[in-house]
Protein backbone atom coordinates (compact mmCIF):
# COMPACT_ATOMS: atom_id res chain seq x y z
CA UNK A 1 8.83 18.94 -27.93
CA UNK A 2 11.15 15.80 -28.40
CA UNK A 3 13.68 16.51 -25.86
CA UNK A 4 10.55 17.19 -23.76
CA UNK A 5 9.10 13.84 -24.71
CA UNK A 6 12.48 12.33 -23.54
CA UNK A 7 12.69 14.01 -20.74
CA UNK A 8 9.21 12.59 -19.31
CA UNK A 9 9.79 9.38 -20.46
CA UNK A 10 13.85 9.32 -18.78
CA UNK A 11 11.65 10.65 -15.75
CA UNK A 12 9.39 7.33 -15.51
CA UNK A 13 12.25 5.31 -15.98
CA UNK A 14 14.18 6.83 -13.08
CA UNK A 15 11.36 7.36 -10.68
CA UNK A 16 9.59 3.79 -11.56
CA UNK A 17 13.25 2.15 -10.88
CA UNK A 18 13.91 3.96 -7.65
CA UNK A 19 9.88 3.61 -6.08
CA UNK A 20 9.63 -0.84 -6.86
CA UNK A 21 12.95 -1.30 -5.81
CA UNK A 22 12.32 0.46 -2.36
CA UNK A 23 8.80 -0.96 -2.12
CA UNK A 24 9.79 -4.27 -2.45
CA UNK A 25 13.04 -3.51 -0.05
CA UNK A 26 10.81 -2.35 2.65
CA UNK A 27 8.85 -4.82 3.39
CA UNK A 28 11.94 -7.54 3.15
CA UNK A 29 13.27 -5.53 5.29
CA UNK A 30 10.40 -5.54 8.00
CA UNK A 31 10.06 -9.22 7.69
CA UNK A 32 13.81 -9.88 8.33
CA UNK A 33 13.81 -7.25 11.51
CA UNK A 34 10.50 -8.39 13.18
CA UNK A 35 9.94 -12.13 11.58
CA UNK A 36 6.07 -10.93 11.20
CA UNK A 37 4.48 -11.31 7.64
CA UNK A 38 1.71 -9.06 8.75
CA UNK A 39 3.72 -5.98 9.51
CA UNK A 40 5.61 -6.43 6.03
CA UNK A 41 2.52 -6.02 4.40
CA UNK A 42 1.68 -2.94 6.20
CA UNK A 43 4.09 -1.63 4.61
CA UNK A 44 2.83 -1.61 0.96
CA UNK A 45 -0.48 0.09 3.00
CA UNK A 46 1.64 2.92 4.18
CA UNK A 47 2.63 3.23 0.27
CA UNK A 48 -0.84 2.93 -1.12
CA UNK A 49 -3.05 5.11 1.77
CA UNK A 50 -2.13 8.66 0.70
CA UNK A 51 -3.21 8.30 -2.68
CA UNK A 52 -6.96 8.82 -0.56
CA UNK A 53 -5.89 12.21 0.60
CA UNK A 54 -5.53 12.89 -3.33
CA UNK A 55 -7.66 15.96 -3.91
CA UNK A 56 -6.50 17.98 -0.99
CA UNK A 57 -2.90 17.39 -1.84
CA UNK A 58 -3.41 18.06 -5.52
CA UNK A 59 -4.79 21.48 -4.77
CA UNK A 60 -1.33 22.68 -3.23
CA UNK A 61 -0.38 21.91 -7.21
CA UNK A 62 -3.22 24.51 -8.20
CA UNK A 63 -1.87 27.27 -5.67
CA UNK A 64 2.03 27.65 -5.99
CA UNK A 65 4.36 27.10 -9.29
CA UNK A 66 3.77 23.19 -10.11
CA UNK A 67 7.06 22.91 -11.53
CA UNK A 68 9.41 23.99 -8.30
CA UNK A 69 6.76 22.20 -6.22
CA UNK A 70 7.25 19.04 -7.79
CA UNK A 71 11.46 19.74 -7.62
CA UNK A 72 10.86 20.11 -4.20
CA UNK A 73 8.98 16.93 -3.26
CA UNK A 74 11.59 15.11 -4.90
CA UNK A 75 13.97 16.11 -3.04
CA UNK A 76 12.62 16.06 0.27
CA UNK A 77 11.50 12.66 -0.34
CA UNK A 78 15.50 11.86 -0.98
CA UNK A 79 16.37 13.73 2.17
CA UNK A 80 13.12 11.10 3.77
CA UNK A 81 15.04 8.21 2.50
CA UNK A 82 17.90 8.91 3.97
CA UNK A 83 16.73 9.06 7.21
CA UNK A 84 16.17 4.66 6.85
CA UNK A 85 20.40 5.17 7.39
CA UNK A 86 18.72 5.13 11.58
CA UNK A 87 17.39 1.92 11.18
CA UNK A 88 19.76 -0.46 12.55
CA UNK A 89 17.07 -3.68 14.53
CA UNK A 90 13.60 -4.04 15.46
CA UNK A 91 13.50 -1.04 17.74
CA UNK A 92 13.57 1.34 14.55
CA UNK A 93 11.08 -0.63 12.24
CA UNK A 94 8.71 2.18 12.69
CA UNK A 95 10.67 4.77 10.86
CA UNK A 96 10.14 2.35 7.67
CA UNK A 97 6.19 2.84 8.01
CA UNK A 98 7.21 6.60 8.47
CA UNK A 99 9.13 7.18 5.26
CA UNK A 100 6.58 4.43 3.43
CA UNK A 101 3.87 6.99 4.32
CA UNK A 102 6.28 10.17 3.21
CA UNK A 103 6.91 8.42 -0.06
CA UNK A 104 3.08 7.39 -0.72
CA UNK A 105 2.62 10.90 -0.36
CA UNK A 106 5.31 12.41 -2.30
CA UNK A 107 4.18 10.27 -5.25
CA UNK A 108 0.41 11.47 -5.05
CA UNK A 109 2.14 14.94 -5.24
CA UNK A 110 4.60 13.98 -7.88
CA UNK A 111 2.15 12.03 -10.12
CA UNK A 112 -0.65 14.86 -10.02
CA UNK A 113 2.11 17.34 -10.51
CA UNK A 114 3.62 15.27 -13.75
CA UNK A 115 0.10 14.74 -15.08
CA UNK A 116 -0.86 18.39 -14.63
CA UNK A 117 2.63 19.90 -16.06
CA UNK A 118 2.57 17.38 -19.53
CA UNK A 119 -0.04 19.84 -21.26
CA UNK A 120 2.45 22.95 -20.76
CA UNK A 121 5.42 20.71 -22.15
CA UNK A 122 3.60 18.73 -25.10
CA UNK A 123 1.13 19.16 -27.72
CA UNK A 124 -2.22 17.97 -27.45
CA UNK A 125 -1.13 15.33 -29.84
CA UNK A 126 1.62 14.14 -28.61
CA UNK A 127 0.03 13.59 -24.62
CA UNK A 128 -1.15 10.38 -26.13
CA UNK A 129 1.57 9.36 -27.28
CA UNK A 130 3.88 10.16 -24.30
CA UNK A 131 1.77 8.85 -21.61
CA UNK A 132 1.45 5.94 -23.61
CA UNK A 133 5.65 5.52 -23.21
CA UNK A 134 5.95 6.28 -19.54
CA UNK A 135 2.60 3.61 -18.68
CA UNK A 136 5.49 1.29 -20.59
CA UNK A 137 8.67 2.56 -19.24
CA UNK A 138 7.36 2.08 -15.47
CA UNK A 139 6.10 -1.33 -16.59
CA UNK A 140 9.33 -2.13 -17.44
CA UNK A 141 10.93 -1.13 -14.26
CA UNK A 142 8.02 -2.88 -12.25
CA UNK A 143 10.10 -5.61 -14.13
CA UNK A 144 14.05 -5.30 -13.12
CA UNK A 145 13.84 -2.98 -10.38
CA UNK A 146 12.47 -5.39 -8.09
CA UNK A 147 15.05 -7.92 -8.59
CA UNK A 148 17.84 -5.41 -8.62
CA UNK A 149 16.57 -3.89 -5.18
CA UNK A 150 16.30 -7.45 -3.61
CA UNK A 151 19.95 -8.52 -5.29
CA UNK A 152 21.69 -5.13 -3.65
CA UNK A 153 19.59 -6.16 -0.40
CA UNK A 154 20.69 -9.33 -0.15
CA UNK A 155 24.29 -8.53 -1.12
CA UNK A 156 25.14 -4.71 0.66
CA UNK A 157 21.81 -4.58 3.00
CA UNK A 158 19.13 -2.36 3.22
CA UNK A 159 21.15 0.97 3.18
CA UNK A 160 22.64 0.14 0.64
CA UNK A 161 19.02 0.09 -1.62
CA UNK A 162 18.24 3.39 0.63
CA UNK A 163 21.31 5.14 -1.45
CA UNK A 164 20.00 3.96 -4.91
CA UNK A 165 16.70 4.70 -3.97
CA UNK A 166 17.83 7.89 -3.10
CA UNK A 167 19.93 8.76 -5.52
CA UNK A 168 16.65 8.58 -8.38
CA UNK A 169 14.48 11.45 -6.72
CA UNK A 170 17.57 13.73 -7.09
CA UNK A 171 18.16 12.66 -10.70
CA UNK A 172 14.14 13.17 -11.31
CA UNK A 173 14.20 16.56 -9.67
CA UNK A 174 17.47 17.41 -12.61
CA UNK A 175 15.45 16.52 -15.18
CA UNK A 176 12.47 18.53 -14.13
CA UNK A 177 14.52 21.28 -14.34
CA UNK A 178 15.54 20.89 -17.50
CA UNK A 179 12.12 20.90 -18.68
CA UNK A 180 11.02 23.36 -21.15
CA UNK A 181 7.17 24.48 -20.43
CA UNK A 182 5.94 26.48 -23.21
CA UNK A 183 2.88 28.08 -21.33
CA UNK A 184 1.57 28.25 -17.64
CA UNK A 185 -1.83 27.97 -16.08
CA UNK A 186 -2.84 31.10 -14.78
CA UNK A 187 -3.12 31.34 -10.99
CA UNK A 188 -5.94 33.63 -10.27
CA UNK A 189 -9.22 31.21 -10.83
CA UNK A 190 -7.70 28.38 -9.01
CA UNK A 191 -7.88 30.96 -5.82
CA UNK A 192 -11.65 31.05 -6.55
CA UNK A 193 -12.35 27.01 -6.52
CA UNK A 194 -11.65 25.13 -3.31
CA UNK A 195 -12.69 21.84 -1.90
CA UNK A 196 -13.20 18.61 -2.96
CA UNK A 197 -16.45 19.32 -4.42
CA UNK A 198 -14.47 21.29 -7.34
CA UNK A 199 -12.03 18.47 -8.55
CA UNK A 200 -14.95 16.12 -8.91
CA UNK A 201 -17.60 18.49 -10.36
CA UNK A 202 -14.50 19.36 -12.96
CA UNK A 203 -13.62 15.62 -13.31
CA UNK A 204 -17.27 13.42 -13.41
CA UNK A 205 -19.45 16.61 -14.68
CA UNK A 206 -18.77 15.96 -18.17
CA UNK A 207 -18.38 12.76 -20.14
CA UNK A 208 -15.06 13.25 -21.56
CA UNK A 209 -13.28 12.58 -18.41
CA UNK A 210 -15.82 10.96 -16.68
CA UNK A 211 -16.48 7.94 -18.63
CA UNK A 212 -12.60 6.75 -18.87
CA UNK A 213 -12.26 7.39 -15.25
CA UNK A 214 -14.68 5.47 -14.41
CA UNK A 215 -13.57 2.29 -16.78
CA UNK A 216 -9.95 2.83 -15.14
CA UNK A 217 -11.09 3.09 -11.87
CA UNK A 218 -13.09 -0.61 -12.37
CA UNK A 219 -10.87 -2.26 -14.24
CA UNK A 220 -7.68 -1.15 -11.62
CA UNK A 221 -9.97 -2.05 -8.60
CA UNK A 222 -10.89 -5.94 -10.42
CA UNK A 223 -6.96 -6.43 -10.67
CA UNK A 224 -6.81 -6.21 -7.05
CA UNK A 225 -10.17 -8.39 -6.52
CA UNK A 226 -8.82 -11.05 -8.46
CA UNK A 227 -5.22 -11.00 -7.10
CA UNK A 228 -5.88 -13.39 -4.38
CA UNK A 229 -8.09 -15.80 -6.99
CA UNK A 230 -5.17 -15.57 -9.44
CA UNK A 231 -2.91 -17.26 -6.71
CA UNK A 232 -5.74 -19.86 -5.97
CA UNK A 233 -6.13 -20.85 -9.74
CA UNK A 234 -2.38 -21.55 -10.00
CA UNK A 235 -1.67 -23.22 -6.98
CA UNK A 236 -4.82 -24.98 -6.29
CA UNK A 237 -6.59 -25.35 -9.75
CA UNK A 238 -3.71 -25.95 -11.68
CA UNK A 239 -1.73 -27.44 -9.29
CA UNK A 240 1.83 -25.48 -10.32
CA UNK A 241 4.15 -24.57 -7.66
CA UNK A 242 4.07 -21.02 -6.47
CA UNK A 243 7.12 -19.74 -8.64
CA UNK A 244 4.49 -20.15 -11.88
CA UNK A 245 3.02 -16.50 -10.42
CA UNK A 246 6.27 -14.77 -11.57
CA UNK A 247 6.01 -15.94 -14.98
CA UNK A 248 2.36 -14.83 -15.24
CA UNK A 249 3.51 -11.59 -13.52
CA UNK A 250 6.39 -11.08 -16.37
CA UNK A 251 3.62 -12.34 -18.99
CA UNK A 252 1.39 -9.33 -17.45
CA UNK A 253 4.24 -6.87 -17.72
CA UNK A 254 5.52 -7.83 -21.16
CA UNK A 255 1.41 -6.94 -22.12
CA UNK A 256 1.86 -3.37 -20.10
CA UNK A 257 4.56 -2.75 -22.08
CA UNK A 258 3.23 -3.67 -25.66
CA UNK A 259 0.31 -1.53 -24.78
CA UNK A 260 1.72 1.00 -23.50
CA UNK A 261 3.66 1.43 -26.46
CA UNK A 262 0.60 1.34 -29.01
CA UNK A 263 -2.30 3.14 -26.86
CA UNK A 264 -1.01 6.75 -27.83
CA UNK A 265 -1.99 6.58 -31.65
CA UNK A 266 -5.17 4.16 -31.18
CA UNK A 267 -5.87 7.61 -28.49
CA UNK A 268 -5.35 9.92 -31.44
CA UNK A 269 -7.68 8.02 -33.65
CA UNK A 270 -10.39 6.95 -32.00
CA UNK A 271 -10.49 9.08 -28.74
CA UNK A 272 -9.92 8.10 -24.75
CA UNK A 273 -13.80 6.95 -24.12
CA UNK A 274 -13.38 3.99 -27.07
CA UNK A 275 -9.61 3.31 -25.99
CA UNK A 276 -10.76 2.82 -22.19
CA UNK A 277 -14.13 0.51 -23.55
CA UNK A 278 -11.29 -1.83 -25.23
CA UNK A 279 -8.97 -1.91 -22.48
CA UNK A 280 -11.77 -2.71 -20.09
CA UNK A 281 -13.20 -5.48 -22.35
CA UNK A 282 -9.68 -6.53 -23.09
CA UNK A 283 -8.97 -7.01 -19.32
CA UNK A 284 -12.27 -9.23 -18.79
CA UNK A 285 -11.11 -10.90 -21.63
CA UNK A 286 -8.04 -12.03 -19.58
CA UNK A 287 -9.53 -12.83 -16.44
CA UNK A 288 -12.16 -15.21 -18.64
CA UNK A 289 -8.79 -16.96 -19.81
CA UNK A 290 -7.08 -17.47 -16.56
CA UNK A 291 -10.56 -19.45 -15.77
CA UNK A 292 -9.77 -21.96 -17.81
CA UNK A 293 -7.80 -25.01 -16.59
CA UNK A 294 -4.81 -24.77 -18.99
CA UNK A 295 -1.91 -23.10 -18.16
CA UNK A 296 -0.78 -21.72 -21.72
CA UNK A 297 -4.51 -20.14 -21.54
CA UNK A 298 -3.37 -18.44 -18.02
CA UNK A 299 -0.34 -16.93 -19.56
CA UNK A 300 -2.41 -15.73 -22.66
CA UNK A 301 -4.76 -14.02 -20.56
CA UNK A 302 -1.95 -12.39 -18.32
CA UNK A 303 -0.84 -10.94 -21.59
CA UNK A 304 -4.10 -9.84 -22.75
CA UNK A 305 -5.14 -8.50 -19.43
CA UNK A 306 -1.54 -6.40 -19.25
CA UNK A 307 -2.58 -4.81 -22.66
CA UNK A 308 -5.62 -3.79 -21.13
CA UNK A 309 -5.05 -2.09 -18.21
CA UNK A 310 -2.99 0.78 -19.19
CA UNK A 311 -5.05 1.55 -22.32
CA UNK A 312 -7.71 2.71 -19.39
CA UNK A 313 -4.94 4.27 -17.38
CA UNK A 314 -3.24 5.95 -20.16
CA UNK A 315 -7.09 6.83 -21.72
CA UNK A 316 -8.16 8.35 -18.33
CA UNK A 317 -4.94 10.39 -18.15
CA UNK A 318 -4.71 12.08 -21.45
CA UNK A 319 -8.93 12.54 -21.09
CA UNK A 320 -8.18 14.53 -17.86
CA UNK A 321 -5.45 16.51 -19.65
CA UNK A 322 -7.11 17.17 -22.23
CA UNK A 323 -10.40 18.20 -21.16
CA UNK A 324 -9.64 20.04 -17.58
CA UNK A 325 -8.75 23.89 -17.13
CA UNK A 326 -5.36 24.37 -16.92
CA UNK A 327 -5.84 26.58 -13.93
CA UNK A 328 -7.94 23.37 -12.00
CA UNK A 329 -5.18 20.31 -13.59
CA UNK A 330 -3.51 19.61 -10.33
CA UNK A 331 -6.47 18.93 -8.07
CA UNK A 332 -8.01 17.48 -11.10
CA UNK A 333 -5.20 14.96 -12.19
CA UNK A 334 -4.40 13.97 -8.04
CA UNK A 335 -8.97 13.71 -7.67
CA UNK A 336 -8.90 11.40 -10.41
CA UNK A 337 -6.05 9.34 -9.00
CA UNK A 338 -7.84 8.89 -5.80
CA UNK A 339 -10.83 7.74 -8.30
CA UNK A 340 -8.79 5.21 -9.99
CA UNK A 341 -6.62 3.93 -7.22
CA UNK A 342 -7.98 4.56 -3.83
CA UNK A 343 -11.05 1.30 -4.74
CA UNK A 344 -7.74 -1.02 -4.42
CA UNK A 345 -7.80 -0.87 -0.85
CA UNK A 346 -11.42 -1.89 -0.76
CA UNK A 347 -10.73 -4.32 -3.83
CA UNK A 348 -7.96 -6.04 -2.16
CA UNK A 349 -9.44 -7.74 0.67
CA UNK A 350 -13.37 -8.31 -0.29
CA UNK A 351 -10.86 -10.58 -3.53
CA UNK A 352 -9.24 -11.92 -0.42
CA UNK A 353 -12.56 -12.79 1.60
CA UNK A 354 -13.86 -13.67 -1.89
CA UNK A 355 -11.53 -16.41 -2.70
CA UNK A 356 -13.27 -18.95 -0.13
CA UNK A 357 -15.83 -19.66 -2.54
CA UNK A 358 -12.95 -20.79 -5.08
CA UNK A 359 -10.46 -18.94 -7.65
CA UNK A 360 -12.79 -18.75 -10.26
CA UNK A 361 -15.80 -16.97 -8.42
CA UNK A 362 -13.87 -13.73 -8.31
CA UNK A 363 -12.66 -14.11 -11.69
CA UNK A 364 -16.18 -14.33 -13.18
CA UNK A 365 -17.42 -11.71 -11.15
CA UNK A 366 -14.69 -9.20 -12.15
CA UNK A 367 -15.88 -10.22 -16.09
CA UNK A 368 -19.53 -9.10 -14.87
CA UNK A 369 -18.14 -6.27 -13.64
CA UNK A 370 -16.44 -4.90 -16.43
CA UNK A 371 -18.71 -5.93 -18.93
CA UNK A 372 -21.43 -3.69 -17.13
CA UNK A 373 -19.48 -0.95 -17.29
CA UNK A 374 -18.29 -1.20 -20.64
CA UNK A 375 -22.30 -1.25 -21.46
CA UNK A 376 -23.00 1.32 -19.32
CA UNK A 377 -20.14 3.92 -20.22
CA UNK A 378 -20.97 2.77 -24.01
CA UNK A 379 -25.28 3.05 -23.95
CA UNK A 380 -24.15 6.98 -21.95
CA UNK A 381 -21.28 7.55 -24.70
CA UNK A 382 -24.31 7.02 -27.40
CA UNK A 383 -27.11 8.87 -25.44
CA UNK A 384 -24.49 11.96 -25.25
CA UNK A 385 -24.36 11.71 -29.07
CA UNK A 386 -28.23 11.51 -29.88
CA UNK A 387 -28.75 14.25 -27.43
CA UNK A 388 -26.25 16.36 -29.34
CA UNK A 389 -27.38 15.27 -32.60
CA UNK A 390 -30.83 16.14 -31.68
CA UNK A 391 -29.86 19.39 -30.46
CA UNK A 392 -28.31 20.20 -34.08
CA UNK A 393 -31.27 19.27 -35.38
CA UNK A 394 -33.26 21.87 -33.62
CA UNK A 395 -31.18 24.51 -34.49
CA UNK A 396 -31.39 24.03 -37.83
């Protein structure tokens, strides 16, 4: 189970490293062969879209072998990347949207496919634990690969990042294979459950999943509301120059990381509904602090708020693991990614619109936001209990 462990995590590392590099890549890219801001941007879109076509993609993970599907997707999105080697001016910026698109898709495949296969590789003890490592190892990578991809851009070009880029799916798709799965969902009941009713009948019919999904999906969809309000408060209420938003994203990933590291064992001991109420408080902890007009405060709450967000991630994950059929874990795991993610490209611009009325607006409303579902998911979480309890009682 610890070469397993090792495995996953190496996997994170590689595929984290190879995905922010690119994504970052692309859109310099687009900028430098059109000169239009507005088409860069598009391509982080391209990226993020396909994570809404989540539950019918994640069902292909319920009908053929999970583990040679995910190989696969790997490397077809190498042989994708290498198809950028075409782009030489403005007449081929369209095949960068293209492959954006491929790789937003690949990764829906490739995450639901990871997420579904870490049961069969790991002990129900350890999913904590491991998810918990990869949350921090792609942190981390959100961290260098960014600069690395924009230093090999800016030194050897853009084909030069498409060869490194490439070069991780490949290494990914190894490691998969060296995988050692110690069981296998059976394939016959997934043949009897299709549509996207099933995945979210499976995912928000019981509380177990339900409940962390939900806190992840709100507090993931606030950090894209408040985005936009972040950049106000710096710039306009604490009049810092614009290079003060890399140190508060660093402060945010050095939080990821810490949490990431320490959410698998607070998992193990007090379960994923209470992990994702603290991460959900702890993030509207750290928007209240970047309210307040003191910039040590701001990098506090970056920290804080970096802490919190993967303790819902990591809870959601390892609830939808843990609770879901084996047989119904793809669509399940790639359903509840569309859940958590797929708000963000609602989130995004109604934080943009919402930044008119000021930087701290959004920021308080995000802290209502989160605080209502914290009391929500907590007053169900306690309902479910006396309803049980009172059940028991009956019985006996």
């Amino acid at each position: 189970m610890r070469r397993n462990a090792g495995l996953f995590v190496a996997i994170s590392l590689l595929s984290g490293f190879g995905s922010s590099a690119m994504s970052l890549v692309a859109g310099i890219w687009i900028l430098d062969l059109t000169g239009s801001t507005g088409l860069a941007a598009l391509a982080g879109l391209c990226v993020y879209a396909p994570v809404l076509a989540g539950p019918w993609l994640g069902a292909l993970l319920d009908r053929v072998p999970r583990r040679p599907l995910v190989i696969a997707v790997n490397l077809m999105l190498a042989v994708a990347l290498l198809a950028l080697f075409a782009v030489r001016g403005p007449g081929q910026t369209w095949l960068i949207f293209v492959v954006s698109s491929v790789y937003g898709a690949s990764y829906v495949l490739i995450d639901a496919g990871e997420t579904a296969l870490l049961p069969s590789a790991l002990s129900p003890t350890e999913l904590g634990d491991v998810n918990g490592w990869r949350s921090s190892a792609q942190e981390g990578m959100k961290l260098v690969a960014p600069l690395a991809g924009a230093g090999l851009y800016a030194w050897r070009g853009g084909h030069a990042v498409v060869v490194l880029s490439a070069a991780m799916p490949v290494l990914v798709a190894i490691l998969y294979a060296g995988v050692r799965l110690s069981r296998t969902p059976p394939a016959q009941p997934a043949q009897r459950h299709r549509g996207l009713r099933t995945g979210l009948s499976v995912l928000f019919g019981q509380r177990a999943t339900g409940l962390p999904v939900v806190l992840a999906a709100v507090s993931i969809a606030m950090s894209g509301f408040t985005t936009a309000a972040i950049y106000a408060i710096v710039i306009t209420e604490l009049r810092l120059p614009t290079t003060f938003l890399g140190v508060l994203t660093s402060a945010q990933g050095a939080g990821s990381i810490i949490g990431g590291l320490i959410v698998g064992r607070l998992i193990a001991g007090r379960g994923p509904v209470t992990v994702g109420v603290a991460g959900t408080v702890l993030f509207a902890v750290g928007c209240l602090a970047r309210c307040l007009p003191w910039w040590p405060v701001t990098v506090v709450g970056a920290v804080v708020a970096g802490v919190g967000l993967p303790w819902t991630l990591v809870a959601a994950v390892t609830a939808v693991q843990t609770h879901t059929p084996s047989a119904l874990l793809g669509r399940v795991s790639a359903t509840a990614n569309t859940a958590m993610f797929g708000p963000l490209v609602v989130a995004i611009p109604l934080g943009s619109a919402a930044v008119h009325l000021g930087g701290r607006p959004p920021l308080i409303a995000a802290v209502v936001i989160c605080l209502t579902a914290v009391a929500a998911a907590t007053y169900s979480s306690s309902s479910g209990q006396l309803t049980a309890l009172s059940g028991v009682r009956r019985t006996s």
